[in-house]
N, C-alpha and C. Protein backbone atom coordinates (compact mmCIF):
# COMPACT_ATOMS: atom_id res chain seq x y z
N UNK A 1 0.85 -1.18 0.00
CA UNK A 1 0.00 0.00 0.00
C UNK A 1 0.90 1.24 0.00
N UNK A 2 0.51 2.60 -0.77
CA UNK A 2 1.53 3.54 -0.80
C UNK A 2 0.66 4.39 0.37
N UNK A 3 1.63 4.60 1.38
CA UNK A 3 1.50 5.28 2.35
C UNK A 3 1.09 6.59 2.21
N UNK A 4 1.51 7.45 0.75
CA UNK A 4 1.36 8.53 0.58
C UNK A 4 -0.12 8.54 0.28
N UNK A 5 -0.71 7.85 -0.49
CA UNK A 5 -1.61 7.61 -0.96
C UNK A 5 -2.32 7.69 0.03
N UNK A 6 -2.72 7.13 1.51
CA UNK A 6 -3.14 6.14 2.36
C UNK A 6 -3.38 7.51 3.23
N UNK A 7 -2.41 8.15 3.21
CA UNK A 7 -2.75 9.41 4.34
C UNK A 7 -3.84 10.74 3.55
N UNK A 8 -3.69 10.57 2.43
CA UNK A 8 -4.21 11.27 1.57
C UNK A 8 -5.71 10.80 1.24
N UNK A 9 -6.27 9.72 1.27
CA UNK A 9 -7.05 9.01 1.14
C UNK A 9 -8.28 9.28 2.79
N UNK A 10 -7.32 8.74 3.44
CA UNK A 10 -7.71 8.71 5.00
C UNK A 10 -8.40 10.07 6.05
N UNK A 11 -7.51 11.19 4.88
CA UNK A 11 -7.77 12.72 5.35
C UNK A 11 -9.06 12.99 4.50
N UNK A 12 -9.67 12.51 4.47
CA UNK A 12 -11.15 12.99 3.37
C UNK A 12 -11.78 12.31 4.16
N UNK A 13 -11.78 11.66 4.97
CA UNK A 13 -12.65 11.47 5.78
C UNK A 13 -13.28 12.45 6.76
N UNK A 14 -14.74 13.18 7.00
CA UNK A 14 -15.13 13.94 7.61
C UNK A 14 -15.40 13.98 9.02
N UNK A 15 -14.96 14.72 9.88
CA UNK A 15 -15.02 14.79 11.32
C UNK A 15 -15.58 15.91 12.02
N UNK A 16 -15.92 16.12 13.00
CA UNK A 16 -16.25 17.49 13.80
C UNK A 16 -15.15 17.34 14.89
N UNK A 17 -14.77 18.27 15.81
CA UNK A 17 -13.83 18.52 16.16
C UNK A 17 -14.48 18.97 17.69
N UNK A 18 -13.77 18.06 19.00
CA UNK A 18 -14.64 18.38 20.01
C UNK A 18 -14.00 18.72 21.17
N UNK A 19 -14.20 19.07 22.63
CA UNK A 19 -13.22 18.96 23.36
C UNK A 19 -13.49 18.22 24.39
N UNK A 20 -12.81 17.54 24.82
CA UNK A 20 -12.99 16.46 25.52
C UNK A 20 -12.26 17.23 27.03
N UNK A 21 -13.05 16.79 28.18
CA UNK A 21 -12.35 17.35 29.04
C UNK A 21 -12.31 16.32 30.17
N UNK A 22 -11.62 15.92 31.14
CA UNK A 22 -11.49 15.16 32.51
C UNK A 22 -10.92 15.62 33.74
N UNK A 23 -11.34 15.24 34.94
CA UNK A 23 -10.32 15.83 35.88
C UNK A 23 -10.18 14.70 36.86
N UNK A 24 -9.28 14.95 37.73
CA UNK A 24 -9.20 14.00 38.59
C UNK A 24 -9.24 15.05 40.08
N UNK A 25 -8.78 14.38 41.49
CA UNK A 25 -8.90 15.38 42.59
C UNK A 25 -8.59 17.02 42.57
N UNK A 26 -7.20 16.73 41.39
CA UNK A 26 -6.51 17.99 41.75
C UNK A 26 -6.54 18.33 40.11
N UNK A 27 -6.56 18.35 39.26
CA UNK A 27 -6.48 19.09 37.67
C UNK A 27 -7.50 18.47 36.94
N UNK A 28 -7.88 19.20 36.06
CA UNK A 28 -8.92 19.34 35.16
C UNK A 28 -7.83 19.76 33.40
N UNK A 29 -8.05 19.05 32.44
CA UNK A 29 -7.23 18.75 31.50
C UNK A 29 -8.20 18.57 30.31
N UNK A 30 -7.98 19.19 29.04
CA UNK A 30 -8.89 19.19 27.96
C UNK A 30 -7.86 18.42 26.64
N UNK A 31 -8.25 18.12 25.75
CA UNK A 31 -7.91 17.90 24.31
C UNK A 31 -9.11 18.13 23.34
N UNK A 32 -8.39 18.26 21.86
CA UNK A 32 -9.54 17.81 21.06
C UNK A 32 -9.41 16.76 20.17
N UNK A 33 -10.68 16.77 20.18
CA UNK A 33 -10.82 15.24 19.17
C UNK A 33 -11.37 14.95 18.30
N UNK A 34 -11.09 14.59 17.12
CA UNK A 34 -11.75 14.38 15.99
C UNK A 34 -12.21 12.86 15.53
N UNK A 35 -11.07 12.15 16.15
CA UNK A 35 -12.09 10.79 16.05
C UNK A 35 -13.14 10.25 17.09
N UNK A 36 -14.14 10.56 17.20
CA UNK A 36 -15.25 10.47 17.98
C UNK A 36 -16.79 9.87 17.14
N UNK A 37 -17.59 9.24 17.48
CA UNK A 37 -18.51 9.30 17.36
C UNK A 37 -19.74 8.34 18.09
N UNK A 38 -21.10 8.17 17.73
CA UNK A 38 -21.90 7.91 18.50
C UNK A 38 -21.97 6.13 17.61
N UNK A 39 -21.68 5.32 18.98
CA UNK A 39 -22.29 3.99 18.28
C UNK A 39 -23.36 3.17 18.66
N UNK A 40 -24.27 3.90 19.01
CA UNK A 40 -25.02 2.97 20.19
C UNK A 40 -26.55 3.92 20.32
N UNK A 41 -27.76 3.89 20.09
CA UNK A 41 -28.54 4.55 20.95
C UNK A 41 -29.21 3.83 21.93
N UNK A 42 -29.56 2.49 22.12
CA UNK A 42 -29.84 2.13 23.05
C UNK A 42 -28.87 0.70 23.89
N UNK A 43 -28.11 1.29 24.96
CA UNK A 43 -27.95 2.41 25.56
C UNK A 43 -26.98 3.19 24.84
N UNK A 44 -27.18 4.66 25.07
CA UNK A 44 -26.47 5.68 24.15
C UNK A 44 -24.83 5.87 24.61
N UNK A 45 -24.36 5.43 23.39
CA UNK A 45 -22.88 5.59 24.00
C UNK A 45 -21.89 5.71 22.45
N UNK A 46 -21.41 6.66 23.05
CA UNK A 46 -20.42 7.04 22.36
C UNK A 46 -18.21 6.51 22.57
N UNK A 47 -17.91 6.91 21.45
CA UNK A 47 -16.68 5.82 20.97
C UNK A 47 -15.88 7.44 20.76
N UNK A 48 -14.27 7.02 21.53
CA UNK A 48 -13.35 8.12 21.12
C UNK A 48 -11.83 7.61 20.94
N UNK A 49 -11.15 8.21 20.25
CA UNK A 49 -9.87 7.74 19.78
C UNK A 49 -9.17 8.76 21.26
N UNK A 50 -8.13 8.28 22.03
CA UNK A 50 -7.12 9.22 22.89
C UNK A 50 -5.65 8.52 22.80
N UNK A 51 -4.77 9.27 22.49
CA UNK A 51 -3.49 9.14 22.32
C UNK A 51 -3.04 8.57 23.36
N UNK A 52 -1.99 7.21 23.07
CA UNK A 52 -1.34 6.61 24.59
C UNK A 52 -0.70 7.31 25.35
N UNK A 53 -0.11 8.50 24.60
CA UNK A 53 0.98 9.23 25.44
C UNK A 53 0.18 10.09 25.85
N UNK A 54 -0.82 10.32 25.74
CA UNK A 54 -1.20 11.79 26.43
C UNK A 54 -1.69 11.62 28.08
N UNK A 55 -1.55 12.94 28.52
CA UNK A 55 -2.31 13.27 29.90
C UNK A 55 -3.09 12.72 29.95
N UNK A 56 -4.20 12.69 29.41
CA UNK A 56 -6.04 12.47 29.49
C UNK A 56 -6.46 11.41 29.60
N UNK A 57 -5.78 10.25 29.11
CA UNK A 57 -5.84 9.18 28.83
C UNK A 57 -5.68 8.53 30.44
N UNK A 58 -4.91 8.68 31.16
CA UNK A 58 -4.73 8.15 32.32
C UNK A 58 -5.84 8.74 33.44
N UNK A 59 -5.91 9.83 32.89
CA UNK A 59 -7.08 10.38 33.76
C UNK A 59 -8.82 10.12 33.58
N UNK A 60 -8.79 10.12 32.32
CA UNK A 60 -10.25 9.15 32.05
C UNK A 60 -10.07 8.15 32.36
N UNK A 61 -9.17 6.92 32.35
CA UNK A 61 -9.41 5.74 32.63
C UNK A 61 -9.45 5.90 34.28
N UNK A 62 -8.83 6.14 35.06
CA UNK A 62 -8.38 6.46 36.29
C UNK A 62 -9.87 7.02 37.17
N UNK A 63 -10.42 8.19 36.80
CA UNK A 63 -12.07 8.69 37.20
C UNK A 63 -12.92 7.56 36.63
N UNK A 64 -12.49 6.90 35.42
CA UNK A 64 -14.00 6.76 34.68
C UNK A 64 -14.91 7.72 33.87
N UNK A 65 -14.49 8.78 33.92
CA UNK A 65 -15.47 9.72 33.11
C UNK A 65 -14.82 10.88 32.24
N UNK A 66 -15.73 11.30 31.33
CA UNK A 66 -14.99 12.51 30.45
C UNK A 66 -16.10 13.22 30.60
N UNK A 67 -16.25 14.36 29.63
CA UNK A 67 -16.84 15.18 29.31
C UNK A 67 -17.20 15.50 27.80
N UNK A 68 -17.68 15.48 26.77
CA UNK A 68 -17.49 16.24 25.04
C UNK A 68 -17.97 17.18 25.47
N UNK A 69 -17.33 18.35 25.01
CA UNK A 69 -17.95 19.65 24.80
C UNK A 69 -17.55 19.93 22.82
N UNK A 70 -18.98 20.24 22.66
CA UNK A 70 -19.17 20.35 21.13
C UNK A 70 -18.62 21.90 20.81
N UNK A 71 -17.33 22.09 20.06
CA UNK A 71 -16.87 23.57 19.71
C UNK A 71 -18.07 23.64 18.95
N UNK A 72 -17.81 25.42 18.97
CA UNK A 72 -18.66 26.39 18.04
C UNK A 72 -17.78 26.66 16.97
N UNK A 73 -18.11 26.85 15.61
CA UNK A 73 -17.59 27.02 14.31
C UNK A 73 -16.97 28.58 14.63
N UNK A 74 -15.85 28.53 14.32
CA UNK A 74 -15.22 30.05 14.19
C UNK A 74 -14.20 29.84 15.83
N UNK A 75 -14.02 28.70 16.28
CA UNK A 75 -13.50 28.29 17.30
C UNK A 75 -12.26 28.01 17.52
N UNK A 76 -11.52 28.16 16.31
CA UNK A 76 -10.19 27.50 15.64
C UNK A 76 -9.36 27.17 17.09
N UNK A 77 -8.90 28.52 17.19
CA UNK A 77 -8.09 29.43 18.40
C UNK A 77 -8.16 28.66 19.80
N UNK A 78 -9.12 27.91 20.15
CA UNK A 78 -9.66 27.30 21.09
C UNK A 78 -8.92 25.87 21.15
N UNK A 79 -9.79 25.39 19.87
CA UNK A 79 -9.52 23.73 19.68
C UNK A 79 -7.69 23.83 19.79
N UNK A 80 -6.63 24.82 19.13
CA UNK A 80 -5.92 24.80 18.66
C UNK A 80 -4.73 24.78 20.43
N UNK A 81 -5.17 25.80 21.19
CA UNK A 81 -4.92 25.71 22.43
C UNK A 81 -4.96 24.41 23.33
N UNK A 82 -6.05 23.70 22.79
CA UNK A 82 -6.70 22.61 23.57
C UNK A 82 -6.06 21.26 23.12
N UNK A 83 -5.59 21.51 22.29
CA UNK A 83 -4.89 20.00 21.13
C UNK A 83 -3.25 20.24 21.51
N UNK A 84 -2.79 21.00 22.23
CA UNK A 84 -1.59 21.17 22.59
C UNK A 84 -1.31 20.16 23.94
N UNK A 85 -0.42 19.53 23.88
CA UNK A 85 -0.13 18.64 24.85
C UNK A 85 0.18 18.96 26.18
N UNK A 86 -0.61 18.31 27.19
CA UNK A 86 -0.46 18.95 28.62
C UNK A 86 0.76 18.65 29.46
N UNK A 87 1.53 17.48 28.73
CA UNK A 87 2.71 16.68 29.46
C UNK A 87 4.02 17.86 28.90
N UNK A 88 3.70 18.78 27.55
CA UNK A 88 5.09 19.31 27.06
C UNK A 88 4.21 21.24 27.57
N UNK A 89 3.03 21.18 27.87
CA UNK A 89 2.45 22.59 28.16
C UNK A 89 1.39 22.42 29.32
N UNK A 90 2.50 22.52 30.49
CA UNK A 90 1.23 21.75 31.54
C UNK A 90 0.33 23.16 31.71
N UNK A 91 0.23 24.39 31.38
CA UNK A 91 -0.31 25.51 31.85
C UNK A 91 -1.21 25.66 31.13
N UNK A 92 -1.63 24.84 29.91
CA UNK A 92 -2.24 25.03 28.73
C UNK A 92 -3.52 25.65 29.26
N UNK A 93 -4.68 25.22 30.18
CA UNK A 93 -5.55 24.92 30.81
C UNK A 93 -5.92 27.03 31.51
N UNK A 94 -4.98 27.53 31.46
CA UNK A 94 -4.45 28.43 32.76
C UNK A 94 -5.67 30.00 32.06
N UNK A 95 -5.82 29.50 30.83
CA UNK A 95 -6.53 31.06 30.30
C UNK A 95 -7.90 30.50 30.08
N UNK A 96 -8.46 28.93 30.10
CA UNK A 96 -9.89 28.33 29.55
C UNK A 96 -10.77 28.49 30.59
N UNK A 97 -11.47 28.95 29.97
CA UNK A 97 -12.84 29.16 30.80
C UNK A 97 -13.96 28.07 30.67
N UNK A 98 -14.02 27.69 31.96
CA UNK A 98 -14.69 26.00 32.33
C UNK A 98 -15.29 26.05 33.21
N UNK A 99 -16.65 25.50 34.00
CA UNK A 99 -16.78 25.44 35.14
C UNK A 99 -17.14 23.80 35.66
N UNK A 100 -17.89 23.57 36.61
CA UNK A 100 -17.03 21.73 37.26
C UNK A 100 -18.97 21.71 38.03
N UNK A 101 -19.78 21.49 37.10
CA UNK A 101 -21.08 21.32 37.49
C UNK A 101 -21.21 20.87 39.02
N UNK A 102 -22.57 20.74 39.35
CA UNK A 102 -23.11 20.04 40.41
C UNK A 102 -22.81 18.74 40.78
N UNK A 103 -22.52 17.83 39.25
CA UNK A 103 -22.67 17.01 39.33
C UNK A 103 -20.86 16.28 38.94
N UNK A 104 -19.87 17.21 39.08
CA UNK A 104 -18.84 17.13 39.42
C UNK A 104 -18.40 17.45 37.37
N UNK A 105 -19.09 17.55 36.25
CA UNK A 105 -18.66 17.23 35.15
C UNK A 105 -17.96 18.46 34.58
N UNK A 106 -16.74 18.65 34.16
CA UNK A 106 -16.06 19.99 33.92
C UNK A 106 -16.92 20.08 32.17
N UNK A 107 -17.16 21.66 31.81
CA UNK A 107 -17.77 21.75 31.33
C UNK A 107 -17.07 23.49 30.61
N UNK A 108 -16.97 23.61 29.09
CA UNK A 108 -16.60 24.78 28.87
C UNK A 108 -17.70 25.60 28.62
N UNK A 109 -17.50 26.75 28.70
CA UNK A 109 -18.74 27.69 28.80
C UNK A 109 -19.10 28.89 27.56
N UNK A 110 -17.83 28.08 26.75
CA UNK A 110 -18.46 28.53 25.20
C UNK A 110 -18.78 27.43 24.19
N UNK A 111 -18.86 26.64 24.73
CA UNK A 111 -19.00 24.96 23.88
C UNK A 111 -21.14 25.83 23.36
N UNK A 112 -20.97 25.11 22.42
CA UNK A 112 -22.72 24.51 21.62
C UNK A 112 -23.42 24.01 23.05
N UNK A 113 -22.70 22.75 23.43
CA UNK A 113 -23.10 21.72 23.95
C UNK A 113 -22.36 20.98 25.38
N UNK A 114 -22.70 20.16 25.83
CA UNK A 114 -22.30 19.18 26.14
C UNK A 114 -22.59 17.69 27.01
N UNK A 115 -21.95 16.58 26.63
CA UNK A 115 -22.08 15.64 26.75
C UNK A 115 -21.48 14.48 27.87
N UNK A 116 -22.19 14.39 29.44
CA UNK A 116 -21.25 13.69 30.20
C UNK A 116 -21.36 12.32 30.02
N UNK A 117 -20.08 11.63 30.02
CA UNK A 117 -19.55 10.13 30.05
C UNK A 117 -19.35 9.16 30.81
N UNK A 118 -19.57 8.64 31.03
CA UNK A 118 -19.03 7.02 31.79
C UNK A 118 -18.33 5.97 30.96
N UNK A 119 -16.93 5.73 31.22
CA UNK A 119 -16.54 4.60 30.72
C UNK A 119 -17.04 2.87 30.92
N UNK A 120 -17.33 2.79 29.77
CA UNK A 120 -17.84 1.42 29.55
C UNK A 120 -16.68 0.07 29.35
N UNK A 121 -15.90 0.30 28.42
CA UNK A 121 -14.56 -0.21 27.50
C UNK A 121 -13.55 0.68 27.16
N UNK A 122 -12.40 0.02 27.33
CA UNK A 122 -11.34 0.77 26.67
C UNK A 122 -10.62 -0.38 25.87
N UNK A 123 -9.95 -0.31 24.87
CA UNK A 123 -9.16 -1.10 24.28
C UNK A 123 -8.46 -0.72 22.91
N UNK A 124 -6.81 -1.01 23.83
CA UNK A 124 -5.63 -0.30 23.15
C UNK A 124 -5.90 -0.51 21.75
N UNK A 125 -5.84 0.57 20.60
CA UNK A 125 -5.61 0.36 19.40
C UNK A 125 -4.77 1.27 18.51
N UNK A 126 -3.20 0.21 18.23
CA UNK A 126 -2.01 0.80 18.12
C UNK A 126 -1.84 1.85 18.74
N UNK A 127 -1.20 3.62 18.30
CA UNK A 127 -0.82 4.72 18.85
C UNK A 127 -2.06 5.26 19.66
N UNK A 128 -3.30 4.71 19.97
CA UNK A 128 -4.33 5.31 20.32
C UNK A 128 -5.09 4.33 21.29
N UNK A 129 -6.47 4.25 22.32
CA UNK A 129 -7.05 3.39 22.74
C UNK A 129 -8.08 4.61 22.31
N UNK A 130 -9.12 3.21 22.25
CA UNK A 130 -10.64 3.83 21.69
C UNK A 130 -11.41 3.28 23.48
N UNK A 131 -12.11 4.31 23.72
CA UNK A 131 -12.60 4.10 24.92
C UNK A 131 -14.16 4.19 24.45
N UNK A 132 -15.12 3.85 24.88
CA UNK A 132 -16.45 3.21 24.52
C UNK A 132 -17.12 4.12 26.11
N UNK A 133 -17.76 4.86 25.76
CA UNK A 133 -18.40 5.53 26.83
C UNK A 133 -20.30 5.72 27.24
N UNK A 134 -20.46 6.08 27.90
CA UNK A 134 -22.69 5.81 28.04
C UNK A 134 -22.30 7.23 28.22
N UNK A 135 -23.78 7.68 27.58
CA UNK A 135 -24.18 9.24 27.71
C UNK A 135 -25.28 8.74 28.99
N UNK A 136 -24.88 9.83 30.21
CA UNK A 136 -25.31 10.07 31.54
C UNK A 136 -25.79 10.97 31.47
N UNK A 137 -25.27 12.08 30.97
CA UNK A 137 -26.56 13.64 31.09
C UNK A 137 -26.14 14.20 29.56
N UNK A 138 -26.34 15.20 29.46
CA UNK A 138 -26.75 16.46 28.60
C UNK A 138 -26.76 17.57 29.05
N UNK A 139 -26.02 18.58 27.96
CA UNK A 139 -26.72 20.17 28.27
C UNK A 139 -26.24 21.03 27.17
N UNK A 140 -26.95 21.65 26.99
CA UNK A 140 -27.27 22.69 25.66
C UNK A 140 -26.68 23.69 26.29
N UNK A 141 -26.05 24.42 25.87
CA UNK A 141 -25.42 25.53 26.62
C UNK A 141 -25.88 26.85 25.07
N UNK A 142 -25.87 26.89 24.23
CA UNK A 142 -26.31 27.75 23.05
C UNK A 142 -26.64 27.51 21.44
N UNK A 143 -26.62 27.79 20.82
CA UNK A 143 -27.20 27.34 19.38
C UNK A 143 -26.17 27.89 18.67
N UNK A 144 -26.13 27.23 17.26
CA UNK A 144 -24.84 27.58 16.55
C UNK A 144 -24.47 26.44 15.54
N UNK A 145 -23.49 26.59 14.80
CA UNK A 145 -22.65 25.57 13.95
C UNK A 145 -21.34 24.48 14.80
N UNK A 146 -21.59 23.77 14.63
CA UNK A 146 -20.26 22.97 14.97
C UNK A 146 -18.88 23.47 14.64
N UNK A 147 -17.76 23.20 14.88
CA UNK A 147 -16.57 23.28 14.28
C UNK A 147 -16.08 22.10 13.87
N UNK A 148 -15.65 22.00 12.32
CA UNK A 148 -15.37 20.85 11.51
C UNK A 148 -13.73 20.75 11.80
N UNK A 149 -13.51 19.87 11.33
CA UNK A 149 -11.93 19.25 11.21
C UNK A 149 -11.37 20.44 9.75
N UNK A 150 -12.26 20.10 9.03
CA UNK A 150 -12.29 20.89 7.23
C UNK A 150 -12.16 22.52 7.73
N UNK A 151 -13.25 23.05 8.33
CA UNK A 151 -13.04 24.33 8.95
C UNK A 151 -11.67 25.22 9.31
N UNK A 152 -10.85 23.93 10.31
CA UNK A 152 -9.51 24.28 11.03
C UNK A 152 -8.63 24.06 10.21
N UNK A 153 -8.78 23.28 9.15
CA UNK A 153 -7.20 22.89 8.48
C UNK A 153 -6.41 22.45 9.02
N UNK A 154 -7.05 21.23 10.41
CA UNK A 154 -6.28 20.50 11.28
C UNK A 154 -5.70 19.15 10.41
N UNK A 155 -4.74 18.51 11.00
CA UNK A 155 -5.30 16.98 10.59
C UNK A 155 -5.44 16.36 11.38
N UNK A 156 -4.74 16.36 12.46
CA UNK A 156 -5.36 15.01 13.39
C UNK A 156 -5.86 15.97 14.75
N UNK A 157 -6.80 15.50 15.16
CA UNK A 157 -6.87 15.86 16.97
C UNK A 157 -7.21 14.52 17.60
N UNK A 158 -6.41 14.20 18.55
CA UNK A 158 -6.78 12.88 19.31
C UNK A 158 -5.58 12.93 20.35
């Protein structure tokens, strides 16, 4: 298979672009993510790609829970902050505006949306584990467009 081909091929695939957030006792830690989506409605649960090396990854598995917060289109600046690695920029976090519900779920406060998680499954796949999560609550926070992967001129977030 020509590799060149393969990455080129693979990038036409369409995504929305989200931020995923977790915390544990003491930090609260975001990324974004583009491989995500919903596989399940009854029970409703959603599927996400997270990098082995990253922060987040130990900390969702570790709580059990995440957060999606759905960017707003025109969000670039955000996602772009948020996709920066917390292990090489631990301060990344230090200017985002978030708040940590009632119900303990960190939550950004310019997101569309958002979506709290419970881990169901995780299982390593190559540079990434896909974690398998149940939608527990909901909340609409405003109306608007999504932010696409196509939008940012990203290529990967995970």
């Amino acid at each position: 298979m020509d590799h060149t081909q393969r990455r080129q091929v693979l990038r036409l695939f369409t995504y929305g672009l989200y931020a995923v957030m977790c915390h544990d006792t003491s930090d609260v830690n975001a990324f974004t993510a583009n491989w995500l989506t919903q596989v399940s409605f009854e029970p409703p649960l959603l599927a996400v790609s997270v990098e082995n090396i990253s922060k987040s990854l130990s900390m969702i598995l570790q709580s059990g829970r995440f957060t999606v917060n759905v960017l707003r289109s025109g969000q670039r600046e955000l996602a772009a902050t948020l996709g920066k690695s917390a292990l090489k920029q631990p301060h990344k976090m230090a200017n985002i505006v978030y708040d940590i519900n009632e119900d303990g779920w960190p939550i950004l406060r310019e997101a569309l949306a958002w979506v709290a998680c419970e881990v169901r499954q995780s299982l390593l796949t190559g540079d990434s584990t896909l974690i398998v999560a149940e939608v527990v609550n909901i909340g609409v926070l405003s109306e608007g467009q999504a932010l696409t992967m196509a939008e940012t001129g990203f290529r990967h977030a995970g």
